[in-house]
N, C-alpha and C. Protein backbone atom coordinates (compact mmCIF):
# COMPACT_ATOMS: atom_id res chain seq x y z
N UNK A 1 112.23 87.43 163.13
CA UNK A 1 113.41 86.68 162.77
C UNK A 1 113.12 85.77 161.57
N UNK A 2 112.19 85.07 161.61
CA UNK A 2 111.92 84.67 160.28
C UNK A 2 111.58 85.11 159.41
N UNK A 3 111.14 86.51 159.13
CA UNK A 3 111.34 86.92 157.80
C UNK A 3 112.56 87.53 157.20
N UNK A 4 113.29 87.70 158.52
CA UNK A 4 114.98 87.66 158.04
C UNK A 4 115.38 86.86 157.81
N UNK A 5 115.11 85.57 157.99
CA UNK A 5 115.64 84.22 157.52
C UNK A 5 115.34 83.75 156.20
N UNK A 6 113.96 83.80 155.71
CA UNK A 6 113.46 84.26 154.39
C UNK A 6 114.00 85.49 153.80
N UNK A 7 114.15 86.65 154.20
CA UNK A 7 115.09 87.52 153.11
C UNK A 7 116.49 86.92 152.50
N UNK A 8 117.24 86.28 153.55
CA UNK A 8 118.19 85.65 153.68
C UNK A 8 118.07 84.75 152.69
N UNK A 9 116.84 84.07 152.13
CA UNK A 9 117.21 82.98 151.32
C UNK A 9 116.23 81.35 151.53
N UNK A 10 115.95 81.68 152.84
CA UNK A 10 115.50 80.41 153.17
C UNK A 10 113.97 80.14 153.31
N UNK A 11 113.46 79.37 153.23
CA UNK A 11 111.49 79.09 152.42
C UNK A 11 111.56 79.15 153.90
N UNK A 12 110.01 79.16 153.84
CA UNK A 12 109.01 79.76 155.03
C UNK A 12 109.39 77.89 156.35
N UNK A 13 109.67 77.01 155.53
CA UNK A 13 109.47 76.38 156.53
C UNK A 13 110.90 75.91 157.29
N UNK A 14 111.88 76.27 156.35
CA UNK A 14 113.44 76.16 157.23
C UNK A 14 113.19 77.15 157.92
N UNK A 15 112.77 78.20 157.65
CA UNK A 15 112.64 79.18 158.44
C UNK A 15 112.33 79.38 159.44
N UNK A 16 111.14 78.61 159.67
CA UNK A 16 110.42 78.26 161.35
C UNK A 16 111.32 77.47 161.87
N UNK A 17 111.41 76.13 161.01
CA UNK A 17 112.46 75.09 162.23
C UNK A 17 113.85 75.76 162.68
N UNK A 18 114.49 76.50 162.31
CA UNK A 18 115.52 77.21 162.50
C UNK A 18 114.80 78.10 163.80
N UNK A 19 113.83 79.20 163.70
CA UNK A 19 113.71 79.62 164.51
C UNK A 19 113.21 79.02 165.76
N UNK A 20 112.62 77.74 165.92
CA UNK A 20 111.99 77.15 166.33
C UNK A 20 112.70 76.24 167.72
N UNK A 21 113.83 75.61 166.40
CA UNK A 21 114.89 75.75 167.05
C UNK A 21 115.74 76.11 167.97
N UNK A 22 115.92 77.40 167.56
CA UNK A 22 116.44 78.19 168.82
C UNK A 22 115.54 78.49 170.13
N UNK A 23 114.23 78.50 169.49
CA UNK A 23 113.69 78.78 170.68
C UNK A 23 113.27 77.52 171.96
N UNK A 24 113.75 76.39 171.15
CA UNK A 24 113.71 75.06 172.44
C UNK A 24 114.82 75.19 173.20
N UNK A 25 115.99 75.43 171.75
CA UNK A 25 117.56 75.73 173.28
C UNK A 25 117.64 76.55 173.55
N UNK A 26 116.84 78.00 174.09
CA UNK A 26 116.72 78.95 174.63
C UNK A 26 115.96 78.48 175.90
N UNK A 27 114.94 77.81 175.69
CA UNK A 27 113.98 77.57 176.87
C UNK A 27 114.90 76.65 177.59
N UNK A 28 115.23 75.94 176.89
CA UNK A 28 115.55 74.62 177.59
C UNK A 28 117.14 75.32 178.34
N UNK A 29 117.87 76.21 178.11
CA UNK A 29 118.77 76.71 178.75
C UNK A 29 118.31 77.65 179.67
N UNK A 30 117.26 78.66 179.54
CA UNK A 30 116.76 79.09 180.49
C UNK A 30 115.92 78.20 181.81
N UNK A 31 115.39 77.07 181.54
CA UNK A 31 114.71 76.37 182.46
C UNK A 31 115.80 76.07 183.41
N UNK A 32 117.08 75.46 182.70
CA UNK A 32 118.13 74.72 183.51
C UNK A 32 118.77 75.84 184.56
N UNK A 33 118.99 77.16 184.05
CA UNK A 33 119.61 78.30 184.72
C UNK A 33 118.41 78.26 185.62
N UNK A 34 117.04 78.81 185.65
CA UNK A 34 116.17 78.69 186.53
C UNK A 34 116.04 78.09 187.70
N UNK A 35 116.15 76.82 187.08
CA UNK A 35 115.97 75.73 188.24
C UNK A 35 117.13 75.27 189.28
N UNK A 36 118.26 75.89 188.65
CA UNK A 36 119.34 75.62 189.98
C UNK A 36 120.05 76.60 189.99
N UNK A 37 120.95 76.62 191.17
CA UNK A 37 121.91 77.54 191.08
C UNK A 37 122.69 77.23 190.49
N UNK A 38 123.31 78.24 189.67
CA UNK A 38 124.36 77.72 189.06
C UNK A 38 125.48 78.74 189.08
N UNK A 39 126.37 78.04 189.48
CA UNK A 39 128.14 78.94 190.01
C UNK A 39 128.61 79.88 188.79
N UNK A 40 129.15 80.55 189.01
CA UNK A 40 129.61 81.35 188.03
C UNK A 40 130.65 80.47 187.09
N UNK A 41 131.23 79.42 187.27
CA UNK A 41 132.05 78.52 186.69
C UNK A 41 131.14 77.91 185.85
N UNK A 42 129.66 77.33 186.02
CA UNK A 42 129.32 76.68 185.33
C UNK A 42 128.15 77.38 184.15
N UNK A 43 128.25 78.69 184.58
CA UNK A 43 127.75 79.94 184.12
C UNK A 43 128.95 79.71 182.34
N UNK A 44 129.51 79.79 183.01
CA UNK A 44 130.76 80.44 182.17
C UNK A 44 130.62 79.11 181.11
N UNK A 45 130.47 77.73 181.61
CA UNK A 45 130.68 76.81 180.76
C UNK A 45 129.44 76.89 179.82
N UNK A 46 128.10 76.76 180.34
CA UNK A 46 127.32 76.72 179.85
C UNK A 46 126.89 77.88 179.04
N UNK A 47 127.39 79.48 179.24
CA UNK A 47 127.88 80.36 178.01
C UNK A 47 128.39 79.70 176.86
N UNK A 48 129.38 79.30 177.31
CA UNK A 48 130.72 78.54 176.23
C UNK A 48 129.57 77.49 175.26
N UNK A 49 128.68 76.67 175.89
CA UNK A 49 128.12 75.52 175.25
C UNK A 49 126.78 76.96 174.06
N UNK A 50 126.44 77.59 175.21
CA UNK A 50 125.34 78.33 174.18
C UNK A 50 126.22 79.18 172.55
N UNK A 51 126.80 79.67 173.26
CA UNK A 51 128.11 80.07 171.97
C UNK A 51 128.05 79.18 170.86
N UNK A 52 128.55 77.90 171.48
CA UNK A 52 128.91 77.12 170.31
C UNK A 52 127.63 76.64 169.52
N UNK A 53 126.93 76.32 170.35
CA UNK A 53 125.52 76.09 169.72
C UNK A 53 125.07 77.04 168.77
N UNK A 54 125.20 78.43 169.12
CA UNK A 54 125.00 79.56 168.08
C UNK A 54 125.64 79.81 167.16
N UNK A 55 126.89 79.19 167.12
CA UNK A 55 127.88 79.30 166.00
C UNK A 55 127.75 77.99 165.53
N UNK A 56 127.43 76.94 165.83
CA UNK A 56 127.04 76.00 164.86
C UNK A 56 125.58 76.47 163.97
N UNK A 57 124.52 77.06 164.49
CA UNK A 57 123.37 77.39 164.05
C UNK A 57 123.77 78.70 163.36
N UNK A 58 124.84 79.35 162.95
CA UNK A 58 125.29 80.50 162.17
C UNK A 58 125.89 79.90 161.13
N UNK A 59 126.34 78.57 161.15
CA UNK A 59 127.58 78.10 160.27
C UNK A 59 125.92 77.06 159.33
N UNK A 60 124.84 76.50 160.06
CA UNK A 60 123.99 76.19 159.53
C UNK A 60 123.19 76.90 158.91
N UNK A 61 122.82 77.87 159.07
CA UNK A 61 122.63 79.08 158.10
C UNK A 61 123.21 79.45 156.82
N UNK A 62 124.30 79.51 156.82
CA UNK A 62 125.26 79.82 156.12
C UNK A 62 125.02 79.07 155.43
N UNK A 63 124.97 77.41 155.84
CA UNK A 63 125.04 76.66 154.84
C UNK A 63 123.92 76.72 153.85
N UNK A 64 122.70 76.77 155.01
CA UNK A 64 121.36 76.30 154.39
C UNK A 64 121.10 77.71 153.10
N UNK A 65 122.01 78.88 153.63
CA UNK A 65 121.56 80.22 152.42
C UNK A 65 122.45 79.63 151.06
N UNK A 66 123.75 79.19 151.32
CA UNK A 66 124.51 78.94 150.09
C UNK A 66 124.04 78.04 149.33
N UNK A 67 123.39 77.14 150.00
CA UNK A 67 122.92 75.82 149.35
C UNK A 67 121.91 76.17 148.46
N UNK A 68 120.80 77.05 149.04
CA UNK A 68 119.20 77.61 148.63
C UNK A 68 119.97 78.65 147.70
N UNK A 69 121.46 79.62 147.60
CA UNK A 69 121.53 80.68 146.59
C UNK A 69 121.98 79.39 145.12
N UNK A 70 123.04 78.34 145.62
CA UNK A 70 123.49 77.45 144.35
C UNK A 70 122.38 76.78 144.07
N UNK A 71 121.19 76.63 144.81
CA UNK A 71 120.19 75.82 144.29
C UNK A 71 119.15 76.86 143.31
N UNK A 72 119.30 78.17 143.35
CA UNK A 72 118.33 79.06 142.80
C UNK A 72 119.48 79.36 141.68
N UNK A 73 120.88 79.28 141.48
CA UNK A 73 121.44 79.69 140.57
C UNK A 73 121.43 78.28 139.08
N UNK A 74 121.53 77.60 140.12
CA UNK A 74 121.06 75.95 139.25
C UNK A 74 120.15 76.16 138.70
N UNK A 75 118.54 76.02 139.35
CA UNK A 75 117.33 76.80 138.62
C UNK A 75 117.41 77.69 137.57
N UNK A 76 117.66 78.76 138.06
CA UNK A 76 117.98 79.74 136.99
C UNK A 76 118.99 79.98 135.74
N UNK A 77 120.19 79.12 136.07
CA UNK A 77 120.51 78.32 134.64
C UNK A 77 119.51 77.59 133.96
N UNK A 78 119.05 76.27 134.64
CA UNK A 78 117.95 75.28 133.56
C UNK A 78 117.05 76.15 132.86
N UNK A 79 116.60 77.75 133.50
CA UNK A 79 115.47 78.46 132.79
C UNK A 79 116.15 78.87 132.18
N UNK A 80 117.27 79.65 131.65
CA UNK A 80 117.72 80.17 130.84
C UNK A 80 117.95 78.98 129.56
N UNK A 81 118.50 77.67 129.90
CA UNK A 81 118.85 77.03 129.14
C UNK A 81 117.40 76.82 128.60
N UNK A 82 116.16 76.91 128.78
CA UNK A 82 114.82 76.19 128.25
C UNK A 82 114.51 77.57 127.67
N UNK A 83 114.89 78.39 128.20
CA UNK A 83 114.31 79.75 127.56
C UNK A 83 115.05 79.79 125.64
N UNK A 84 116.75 79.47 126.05
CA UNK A 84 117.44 79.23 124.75
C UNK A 84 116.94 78.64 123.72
N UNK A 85 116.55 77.24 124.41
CA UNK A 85 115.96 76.45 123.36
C UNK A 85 114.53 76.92 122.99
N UNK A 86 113.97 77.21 123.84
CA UNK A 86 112.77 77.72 122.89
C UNK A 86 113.04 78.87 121.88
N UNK A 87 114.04 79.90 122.29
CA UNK A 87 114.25 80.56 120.92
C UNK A 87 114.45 80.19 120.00
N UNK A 88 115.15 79.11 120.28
CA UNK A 88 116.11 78.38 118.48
C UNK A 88 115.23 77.75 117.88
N UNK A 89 113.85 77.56 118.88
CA UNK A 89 112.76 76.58 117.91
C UNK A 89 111.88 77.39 117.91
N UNK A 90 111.97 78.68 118.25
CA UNK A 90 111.33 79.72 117.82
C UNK A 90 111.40 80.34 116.21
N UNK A 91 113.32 80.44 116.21
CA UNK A 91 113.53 80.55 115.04
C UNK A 91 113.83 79.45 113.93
N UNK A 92 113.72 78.72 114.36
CA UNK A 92 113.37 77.66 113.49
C UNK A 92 112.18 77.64 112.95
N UNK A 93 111.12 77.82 114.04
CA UNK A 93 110.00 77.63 113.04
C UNK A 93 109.68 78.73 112.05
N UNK A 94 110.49 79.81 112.17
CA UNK A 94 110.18 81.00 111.28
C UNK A 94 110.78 80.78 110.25
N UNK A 95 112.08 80.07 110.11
CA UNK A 95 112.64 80.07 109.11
C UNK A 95 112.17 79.30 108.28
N UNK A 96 111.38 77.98 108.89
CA UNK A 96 110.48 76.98 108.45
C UNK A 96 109.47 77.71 107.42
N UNK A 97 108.85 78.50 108.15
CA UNK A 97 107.86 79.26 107.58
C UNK A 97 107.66 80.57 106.41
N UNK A 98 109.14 81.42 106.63
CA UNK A 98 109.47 82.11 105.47
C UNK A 98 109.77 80.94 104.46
N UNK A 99 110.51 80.09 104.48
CA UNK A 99 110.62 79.20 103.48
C UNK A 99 110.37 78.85 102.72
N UNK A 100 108.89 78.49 103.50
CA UNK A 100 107.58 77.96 103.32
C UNK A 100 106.89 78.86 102.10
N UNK A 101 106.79 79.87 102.60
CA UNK A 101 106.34 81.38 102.51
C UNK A 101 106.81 82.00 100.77
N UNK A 102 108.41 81.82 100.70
CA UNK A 102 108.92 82.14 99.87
C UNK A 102 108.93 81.32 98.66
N UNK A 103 108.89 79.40 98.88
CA UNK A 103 108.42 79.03 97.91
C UNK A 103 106.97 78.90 97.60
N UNK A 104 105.84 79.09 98.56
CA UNK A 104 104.83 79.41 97.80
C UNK A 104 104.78 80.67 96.77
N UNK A 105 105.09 82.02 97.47
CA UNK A 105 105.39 82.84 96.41
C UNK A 105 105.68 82.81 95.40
N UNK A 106 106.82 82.04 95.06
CA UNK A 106 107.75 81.64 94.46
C UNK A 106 107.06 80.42 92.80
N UNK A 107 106.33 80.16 93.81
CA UNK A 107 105.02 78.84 92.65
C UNK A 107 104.16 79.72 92.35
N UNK A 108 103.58 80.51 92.78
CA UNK A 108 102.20 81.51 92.27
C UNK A 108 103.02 82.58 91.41
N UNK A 109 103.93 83.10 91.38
CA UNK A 109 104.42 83.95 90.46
C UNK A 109 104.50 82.92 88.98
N UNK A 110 105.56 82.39 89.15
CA UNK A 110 105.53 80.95 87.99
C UNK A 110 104.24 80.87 87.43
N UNK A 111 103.24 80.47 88.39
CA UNK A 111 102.27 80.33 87.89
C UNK A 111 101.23 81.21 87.15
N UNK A 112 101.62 82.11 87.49
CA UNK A 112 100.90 83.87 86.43
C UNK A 112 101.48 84.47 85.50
N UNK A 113 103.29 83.66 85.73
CA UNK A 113 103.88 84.31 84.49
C UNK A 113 103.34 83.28 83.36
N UNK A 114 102.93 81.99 83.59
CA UNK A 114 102.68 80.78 82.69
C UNK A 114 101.19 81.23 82.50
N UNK A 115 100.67 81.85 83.38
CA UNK A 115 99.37 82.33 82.56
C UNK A 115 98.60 83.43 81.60
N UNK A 116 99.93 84.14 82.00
CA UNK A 116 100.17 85.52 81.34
C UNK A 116 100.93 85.33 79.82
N UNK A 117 101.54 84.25 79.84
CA UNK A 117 102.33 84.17 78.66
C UNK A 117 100.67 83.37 77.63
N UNK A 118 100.15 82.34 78.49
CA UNK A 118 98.87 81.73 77.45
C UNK A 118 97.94 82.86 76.95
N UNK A 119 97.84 83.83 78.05
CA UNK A 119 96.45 84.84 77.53
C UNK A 119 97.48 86.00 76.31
N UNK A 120 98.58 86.47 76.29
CA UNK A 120 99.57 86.72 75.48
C UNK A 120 99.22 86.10 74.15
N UNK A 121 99.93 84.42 74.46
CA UNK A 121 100.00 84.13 73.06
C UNK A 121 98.34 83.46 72.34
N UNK A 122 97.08 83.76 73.33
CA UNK A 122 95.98 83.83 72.91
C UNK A 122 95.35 84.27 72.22
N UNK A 123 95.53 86.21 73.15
CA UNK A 123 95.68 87.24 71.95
C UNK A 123 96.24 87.27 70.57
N UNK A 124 97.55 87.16 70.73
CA UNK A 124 98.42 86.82 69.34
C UNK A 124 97.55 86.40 68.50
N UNK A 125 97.11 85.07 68.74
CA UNK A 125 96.59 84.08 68.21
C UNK A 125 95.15 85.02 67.22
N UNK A 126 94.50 85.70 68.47
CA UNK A 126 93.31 86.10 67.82
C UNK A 126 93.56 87.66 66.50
N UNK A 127 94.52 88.06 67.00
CA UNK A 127 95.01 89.27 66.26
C UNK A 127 95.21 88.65 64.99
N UNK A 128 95.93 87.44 64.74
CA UNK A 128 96.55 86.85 63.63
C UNK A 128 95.57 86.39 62.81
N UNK A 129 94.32 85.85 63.29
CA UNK A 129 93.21 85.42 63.56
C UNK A 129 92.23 86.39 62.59
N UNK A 130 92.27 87.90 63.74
CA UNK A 130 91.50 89.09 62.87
C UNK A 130 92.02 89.36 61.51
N UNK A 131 93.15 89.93 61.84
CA UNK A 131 94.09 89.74 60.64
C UNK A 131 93.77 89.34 59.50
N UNK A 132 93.92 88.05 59.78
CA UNK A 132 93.55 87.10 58.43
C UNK A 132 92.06 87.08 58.13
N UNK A 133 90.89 87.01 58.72
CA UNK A 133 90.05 87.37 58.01
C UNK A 133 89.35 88.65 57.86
N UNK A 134 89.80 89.79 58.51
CA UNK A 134 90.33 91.41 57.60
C UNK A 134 90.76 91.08 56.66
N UNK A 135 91.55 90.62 55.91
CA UNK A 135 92.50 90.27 54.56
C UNK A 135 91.19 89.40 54.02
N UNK A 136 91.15 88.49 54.17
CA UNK A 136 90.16 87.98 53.53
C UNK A 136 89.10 88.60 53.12
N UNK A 137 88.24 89.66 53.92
CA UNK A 137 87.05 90.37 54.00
C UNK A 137 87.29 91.25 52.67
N UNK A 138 88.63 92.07 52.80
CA UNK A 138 89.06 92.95 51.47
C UNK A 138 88.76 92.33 50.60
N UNK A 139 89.57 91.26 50.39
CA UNK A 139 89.49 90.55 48.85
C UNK A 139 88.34 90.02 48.32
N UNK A 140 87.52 89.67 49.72
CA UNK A 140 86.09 89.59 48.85
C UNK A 140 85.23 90.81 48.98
N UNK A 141 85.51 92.14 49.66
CA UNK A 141 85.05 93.05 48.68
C UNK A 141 85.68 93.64 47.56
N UNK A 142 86.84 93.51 47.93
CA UNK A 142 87.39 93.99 46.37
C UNK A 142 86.87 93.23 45.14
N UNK A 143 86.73 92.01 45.28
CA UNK A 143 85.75 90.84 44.10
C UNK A 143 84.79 91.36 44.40
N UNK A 144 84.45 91.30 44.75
CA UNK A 144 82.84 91.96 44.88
C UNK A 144 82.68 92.95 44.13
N UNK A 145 83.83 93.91 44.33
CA UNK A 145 83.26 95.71 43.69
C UNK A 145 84.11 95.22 42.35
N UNK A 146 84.22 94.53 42.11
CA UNK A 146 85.19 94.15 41.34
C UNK A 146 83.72 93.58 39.91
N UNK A 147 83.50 92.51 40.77
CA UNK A 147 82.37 92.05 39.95
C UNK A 147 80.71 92.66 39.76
N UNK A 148 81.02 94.11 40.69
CA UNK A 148 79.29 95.51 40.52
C UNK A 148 80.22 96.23 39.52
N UNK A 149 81.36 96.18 39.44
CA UNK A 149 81.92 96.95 38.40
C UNK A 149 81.46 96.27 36.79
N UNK A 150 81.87 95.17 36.86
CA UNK A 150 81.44 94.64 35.60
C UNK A 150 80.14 94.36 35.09
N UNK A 151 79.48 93.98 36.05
CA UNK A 151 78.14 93.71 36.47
C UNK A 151 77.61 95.21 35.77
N UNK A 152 77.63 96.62 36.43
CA UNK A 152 77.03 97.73 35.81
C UNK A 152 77.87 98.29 34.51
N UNK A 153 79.23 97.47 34.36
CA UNK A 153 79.53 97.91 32.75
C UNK A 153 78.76 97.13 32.18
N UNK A 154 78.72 95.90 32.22
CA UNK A 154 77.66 95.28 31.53
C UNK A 154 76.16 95.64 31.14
N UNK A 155 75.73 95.86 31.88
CA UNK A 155 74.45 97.15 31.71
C UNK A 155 74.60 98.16 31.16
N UNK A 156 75.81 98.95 31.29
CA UNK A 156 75.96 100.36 30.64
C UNK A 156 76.29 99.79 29.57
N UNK A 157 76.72 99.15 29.27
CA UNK A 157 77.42 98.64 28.03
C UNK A 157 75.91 98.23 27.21
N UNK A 158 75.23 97.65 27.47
CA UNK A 158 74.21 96.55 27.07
C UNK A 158 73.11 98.28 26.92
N UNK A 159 72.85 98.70 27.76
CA UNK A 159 71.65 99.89 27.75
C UNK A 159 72.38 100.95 26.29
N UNK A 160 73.78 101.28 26.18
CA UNK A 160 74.39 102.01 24.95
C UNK A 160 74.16 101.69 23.85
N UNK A 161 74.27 99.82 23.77
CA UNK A 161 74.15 99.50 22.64
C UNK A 161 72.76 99.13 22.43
N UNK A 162 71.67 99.22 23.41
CA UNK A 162 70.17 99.24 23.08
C UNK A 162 69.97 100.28 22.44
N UNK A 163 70.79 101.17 23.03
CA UNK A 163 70.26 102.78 22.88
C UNK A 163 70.81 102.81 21.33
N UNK A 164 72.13 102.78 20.83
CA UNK A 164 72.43 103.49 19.93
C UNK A 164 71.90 102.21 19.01
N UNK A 165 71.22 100.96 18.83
CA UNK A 165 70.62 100.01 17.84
C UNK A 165 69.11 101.11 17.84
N UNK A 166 68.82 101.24 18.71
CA UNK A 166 67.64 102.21 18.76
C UNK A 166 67.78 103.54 17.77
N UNK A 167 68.40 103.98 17.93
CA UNK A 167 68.92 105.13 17.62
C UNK A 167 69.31 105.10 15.75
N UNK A 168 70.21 104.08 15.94
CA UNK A 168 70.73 103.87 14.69
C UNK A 168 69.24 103.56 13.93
N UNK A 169 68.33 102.41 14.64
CA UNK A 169 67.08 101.87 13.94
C UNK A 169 65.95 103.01 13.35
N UNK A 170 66.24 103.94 14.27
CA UNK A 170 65.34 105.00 13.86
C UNK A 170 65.75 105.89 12.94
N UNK A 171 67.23 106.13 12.66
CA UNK A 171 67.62 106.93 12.18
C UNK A 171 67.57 106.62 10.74
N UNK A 172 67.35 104.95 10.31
CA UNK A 172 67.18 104.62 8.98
C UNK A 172 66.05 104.62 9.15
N UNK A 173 65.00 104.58 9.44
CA UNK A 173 63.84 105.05 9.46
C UNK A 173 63.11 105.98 9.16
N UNK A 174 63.74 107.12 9.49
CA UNK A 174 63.70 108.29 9.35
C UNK A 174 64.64 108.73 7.82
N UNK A 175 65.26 108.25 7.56
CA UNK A 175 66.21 108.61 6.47
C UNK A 175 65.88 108.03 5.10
């Protein structure tokens, strides 16, 4: 009987006193029938009293299951309601965190496009850089071949006119 009383709804220890219960006004109605005679009139009354006793202890039941089902439905709202809130600060903290998430991203890109643009206009810098003294390098070889040019006309020039004073010198010499 008491674990029907517990299926029913009710913890292990309503459970005993309930059964427990019954079993004092069981004894205690059986002792009294025992011990005297008792007339069929007072048979009948003391039926009538066990009845009611059992239908008060049916109507206490009743109560004690409705009370223990609104007390487990109570419960089980507050968990749902704690369960709620932990989602919303569940998603809260995610949203916290993509946030989070998205403006860091958000700074490190910035920050590579700003570094990408320095090594960019670095390069530039050095191209413009080569550039210019490539250009420079020409012009001083072009002076350069510029001035072995004159430099060996000058010699050819200077060795012709050794040659043909030579030439000429000998030729009145000879003449």
């Amino acid at each position: 009987m008491i674990k029907e009383l517990q299926a029913a709804g009710l913890t292990p220890a309503q459970s005993e006193a309930v059964v427990s219960t019954m079993g004092v006004v069981t004894k205690a109605t059986l002792d009294r029938i025992a011990s005297s005679d008792v007339s069929t009139k007072d048979m009948e009354v003391l039926e009538l009293k066990l009845r009611r006793i059992v239908e008060l202890l049916q109507k206490d039941l009743v109560l004690l299951e409705k009370s223990s089902i609104a007390s487990l439905n109570n419960e089980n709202q507050y968990l749902k309601l704690q369960v709620q809130k932990f989602k919303d600060g569940f998603k809260d903290e995610v949203q916290k965190i993509e946030s989070h998430l998205t403006l860091d991203l958000n700074l490190e890109k910035s920050r590579i496009r700003e570094e990408f643009t320095s090594l960019d206009q670095r390069i530039k810098d050095t191209n413009n850089r080569i550039g210019t003294e490539v250009a420079g390098l020409r012009t001083q070889i072009e002076s350069q071949k510029s001035e072995w040019l004159k430099y060996f006309g000058g010699i050819i020039f200077s060795m012709v006119t050794v040659i043909l004073s030579v030439v000429l010198g000998l030729w009145r010499l000879i003449k």
